[in-house]
N, C-alpha and C. Protein backbone atom coordinates (compact mmCIF):
# COMPACT_ATOMS: atom_id res chain seq x y z
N UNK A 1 -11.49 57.38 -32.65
CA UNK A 1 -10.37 57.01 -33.50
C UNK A 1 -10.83 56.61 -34.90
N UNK A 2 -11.77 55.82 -34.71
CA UNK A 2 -12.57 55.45 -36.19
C UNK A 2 -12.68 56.70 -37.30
N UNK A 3 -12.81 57.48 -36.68
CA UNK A 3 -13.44 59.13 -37.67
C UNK A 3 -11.99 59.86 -37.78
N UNK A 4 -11.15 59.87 -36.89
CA UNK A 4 -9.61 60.01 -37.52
C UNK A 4 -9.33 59.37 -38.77
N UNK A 5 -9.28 58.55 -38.39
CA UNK A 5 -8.56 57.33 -39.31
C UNK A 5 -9.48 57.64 -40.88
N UNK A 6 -10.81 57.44 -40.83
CA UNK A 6 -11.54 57.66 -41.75
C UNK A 6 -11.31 58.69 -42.62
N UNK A 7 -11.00 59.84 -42.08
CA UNK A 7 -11.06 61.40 -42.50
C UNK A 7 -9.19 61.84 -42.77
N UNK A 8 -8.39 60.98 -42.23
CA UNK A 8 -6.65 61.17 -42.27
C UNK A 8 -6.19 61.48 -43.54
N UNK A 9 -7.13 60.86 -44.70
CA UNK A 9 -6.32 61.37 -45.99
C UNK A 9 -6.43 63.09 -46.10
N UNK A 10 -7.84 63.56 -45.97
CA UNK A 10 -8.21 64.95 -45.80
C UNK A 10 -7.61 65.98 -44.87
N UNK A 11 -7.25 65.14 -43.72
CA UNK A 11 -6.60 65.81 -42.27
C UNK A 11 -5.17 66.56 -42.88
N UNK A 12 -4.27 65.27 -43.23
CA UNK A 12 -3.02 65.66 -43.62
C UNK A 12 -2.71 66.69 -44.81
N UNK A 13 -3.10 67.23 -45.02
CA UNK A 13 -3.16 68.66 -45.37
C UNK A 13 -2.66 69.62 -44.40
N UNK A 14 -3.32 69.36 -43.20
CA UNK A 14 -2.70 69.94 -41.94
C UNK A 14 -1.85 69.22 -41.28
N UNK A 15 -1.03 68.47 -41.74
CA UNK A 15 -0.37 67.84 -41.19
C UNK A 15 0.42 68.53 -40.01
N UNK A 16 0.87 67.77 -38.77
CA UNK A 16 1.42 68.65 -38.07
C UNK A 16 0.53 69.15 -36.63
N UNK A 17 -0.51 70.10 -37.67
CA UNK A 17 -1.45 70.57 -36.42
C UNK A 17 -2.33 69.62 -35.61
N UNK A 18 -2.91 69.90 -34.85
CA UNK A 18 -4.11 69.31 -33.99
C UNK A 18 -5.56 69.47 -34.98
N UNK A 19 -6.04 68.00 -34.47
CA UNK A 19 -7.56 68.06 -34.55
C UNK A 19 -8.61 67.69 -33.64
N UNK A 20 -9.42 68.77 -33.63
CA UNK A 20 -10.58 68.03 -32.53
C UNK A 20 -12.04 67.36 -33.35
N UNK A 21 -11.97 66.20 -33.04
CA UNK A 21 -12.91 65.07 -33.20
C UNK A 21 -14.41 64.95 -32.04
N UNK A 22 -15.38 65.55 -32.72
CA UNK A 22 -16.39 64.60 -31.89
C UNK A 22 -17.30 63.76 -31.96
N UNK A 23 -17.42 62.85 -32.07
CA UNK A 23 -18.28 61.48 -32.64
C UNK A 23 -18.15 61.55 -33.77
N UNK A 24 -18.80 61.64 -35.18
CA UNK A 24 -18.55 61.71 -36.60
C UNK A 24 -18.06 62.82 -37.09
N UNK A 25 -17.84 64.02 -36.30
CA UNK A 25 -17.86 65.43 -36.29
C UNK A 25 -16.25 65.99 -36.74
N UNK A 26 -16.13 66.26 -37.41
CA UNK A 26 -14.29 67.17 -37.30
C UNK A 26 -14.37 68.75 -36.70
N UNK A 27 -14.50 68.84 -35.33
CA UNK A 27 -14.21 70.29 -34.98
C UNK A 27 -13.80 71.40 -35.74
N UNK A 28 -12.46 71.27 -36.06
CA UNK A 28 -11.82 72.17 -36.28
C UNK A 28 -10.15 71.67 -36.16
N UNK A 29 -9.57 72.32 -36.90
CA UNK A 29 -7.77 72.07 -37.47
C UNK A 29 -7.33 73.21 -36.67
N UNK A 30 -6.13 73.02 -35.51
CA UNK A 30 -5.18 74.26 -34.82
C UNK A 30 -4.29 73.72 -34.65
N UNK A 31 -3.26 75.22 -34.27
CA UNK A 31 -1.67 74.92 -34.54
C UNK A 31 -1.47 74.34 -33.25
N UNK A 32 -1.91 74.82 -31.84
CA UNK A 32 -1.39 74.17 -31.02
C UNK A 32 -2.69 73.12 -30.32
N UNK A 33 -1.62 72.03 -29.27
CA UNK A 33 -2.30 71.60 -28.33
C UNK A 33 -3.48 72.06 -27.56
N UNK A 34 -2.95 73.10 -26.76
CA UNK A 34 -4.04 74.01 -25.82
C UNK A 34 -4.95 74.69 -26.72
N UNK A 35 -4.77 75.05 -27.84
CA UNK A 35 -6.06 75.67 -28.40
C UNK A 35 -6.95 74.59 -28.85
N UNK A 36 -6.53 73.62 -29.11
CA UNK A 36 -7.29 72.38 -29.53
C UNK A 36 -8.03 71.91 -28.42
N UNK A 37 -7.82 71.89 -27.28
CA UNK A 37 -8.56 71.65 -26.02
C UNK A 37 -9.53 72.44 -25.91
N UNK A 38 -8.68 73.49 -25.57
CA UNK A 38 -9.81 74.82 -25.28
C UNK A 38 -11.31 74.66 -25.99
N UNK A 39 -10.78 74.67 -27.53
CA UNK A 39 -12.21 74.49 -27.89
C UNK A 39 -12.64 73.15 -27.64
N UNK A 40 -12.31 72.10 -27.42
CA UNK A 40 -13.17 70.68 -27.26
C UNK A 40 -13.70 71.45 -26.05
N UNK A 41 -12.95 71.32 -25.45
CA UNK A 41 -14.14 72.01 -23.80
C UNK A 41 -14.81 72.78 -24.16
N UNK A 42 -14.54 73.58 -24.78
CA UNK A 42 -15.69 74.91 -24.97
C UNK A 42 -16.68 74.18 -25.79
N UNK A 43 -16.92 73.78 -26.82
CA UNK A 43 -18.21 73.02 -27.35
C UNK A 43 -18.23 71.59 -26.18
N UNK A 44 -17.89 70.98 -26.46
CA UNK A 44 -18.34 69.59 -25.88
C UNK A 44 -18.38 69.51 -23.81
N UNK A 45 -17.84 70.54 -23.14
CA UNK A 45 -17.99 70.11 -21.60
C UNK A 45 -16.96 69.01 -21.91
N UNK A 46 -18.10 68.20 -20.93
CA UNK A 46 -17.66 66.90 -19.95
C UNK A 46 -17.77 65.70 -21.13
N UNK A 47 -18.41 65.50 -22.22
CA UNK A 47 -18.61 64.64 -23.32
C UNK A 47 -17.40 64.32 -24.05
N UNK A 48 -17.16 63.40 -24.24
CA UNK A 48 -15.92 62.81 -24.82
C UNK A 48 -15.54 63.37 -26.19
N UNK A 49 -14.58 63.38 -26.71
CA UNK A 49 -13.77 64.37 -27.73
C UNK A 49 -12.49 63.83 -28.01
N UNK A 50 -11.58 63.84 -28.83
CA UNK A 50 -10.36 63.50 -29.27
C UNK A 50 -9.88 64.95 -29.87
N UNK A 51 -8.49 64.88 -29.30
CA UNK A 51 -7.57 65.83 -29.58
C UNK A 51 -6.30 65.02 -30.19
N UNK A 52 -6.14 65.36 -31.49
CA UNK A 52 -4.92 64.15 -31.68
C UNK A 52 -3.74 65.59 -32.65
N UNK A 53 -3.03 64.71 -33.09
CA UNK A 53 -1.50 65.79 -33.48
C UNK A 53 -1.86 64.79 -35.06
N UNK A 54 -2.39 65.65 -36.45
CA UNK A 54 -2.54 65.08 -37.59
C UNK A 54 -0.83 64.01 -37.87
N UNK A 55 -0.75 63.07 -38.14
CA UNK A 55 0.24 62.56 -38.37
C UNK A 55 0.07 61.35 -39.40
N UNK A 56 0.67 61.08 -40.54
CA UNK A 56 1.12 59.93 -41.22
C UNK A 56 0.95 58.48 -40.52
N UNK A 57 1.56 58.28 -39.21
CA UNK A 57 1.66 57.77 -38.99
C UNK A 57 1.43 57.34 -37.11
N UNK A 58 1.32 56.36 -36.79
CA UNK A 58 0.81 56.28 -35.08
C UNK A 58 1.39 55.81 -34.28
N UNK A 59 1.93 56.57 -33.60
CA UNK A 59 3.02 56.28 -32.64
C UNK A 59 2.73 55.00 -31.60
N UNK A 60 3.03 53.91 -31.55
CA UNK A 60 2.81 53.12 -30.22
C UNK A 60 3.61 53.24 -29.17
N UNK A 61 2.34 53.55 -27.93
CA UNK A 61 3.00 54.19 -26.60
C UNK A 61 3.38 52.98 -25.90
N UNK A 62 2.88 51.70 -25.91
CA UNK A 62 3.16 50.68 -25.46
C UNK A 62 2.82 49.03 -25.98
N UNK A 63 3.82 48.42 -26.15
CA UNK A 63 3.83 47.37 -26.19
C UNK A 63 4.32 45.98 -25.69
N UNK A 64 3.64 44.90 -25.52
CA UNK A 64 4.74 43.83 -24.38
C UNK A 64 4.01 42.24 -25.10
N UNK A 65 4.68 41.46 -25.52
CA UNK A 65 4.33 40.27 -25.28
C UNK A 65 4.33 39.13 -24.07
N UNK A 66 5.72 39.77 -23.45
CA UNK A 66 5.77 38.89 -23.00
C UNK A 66 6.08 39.48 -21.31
N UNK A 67 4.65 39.22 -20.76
CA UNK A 67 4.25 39.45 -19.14
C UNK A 67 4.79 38.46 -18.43
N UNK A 68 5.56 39.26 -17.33
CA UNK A 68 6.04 38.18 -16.17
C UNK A 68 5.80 38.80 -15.02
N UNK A 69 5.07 37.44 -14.45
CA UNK A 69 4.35 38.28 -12.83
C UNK A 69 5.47 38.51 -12.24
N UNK A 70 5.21 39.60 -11.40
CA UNK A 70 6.10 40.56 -10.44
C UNK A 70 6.38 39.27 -9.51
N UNK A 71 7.82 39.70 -8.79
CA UNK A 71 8.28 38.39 -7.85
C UNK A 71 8.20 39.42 -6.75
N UNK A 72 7.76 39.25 -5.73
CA UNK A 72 7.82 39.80 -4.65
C UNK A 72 8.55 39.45 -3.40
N UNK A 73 9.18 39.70 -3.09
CA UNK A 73 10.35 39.25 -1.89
C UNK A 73 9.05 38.84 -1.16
N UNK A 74 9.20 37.81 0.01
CA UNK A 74 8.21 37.35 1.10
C UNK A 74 7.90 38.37 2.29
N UNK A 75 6.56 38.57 2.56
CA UNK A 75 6.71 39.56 3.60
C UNK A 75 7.14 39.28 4.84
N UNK A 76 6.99 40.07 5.72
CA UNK A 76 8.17 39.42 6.97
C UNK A 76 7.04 38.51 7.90
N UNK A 77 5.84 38.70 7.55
CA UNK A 77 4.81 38.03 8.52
C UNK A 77 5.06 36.19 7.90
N UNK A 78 5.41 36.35 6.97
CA UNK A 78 5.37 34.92 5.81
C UNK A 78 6.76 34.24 6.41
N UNK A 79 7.77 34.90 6.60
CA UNK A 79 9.28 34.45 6.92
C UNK A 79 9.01 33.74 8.52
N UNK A 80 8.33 34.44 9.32
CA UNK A 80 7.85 34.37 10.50
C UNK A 80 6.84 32.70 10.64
N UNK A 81 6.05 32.86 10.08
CA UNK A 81 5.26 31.65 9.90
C UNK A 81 6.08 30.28 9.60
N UNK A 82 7.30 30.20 8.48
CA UNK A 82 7.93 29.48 7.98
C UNK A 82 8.67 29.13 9.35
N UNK A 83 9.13 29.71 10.27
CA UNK A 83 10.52 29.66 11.06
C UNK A 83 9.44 28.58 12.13
């Protein structure tokens, strides 16, 4: 992500398309998803790689402040014990 981010002013030119990233490296700029894979696999295997969609801006897939442990109904062995 570091070398995205670093290189994003240059990227967006292609805005839109895919880029494949490998360690300091910029693969290569394509129109789609699957060709953007294709080649990370094809150079890199099993070695880690980023395939991202050039964009302005970064979508957050998730966020939460505020965690509340799951309540779990009592199991029936627990109801049993109580009685």
């Amino acid at each position: 992500m570091e070398t995205y981010r670093r290189k994003l002013p240059e990227l967006l030119a292609d805005k839109g398309k895919f880029v494949v990233i490998h360690e300091d490296e910029v693969a290569g700029v394509f129109d789609g998803y699957e060709d953007a894979l294709t080649v990370g696999y094809d150079r890199y295997g099993s070695a880690a790689f980023l395939v991202r969609k050039i964009s302005e801006t970064e979508r957050t897939l998730y966020t939460s402040r505020r965690l509340q442990p799951c309540r779990l109904p009592p199991s029936p062995s627990a109801s049993k014990e109580q009685s």
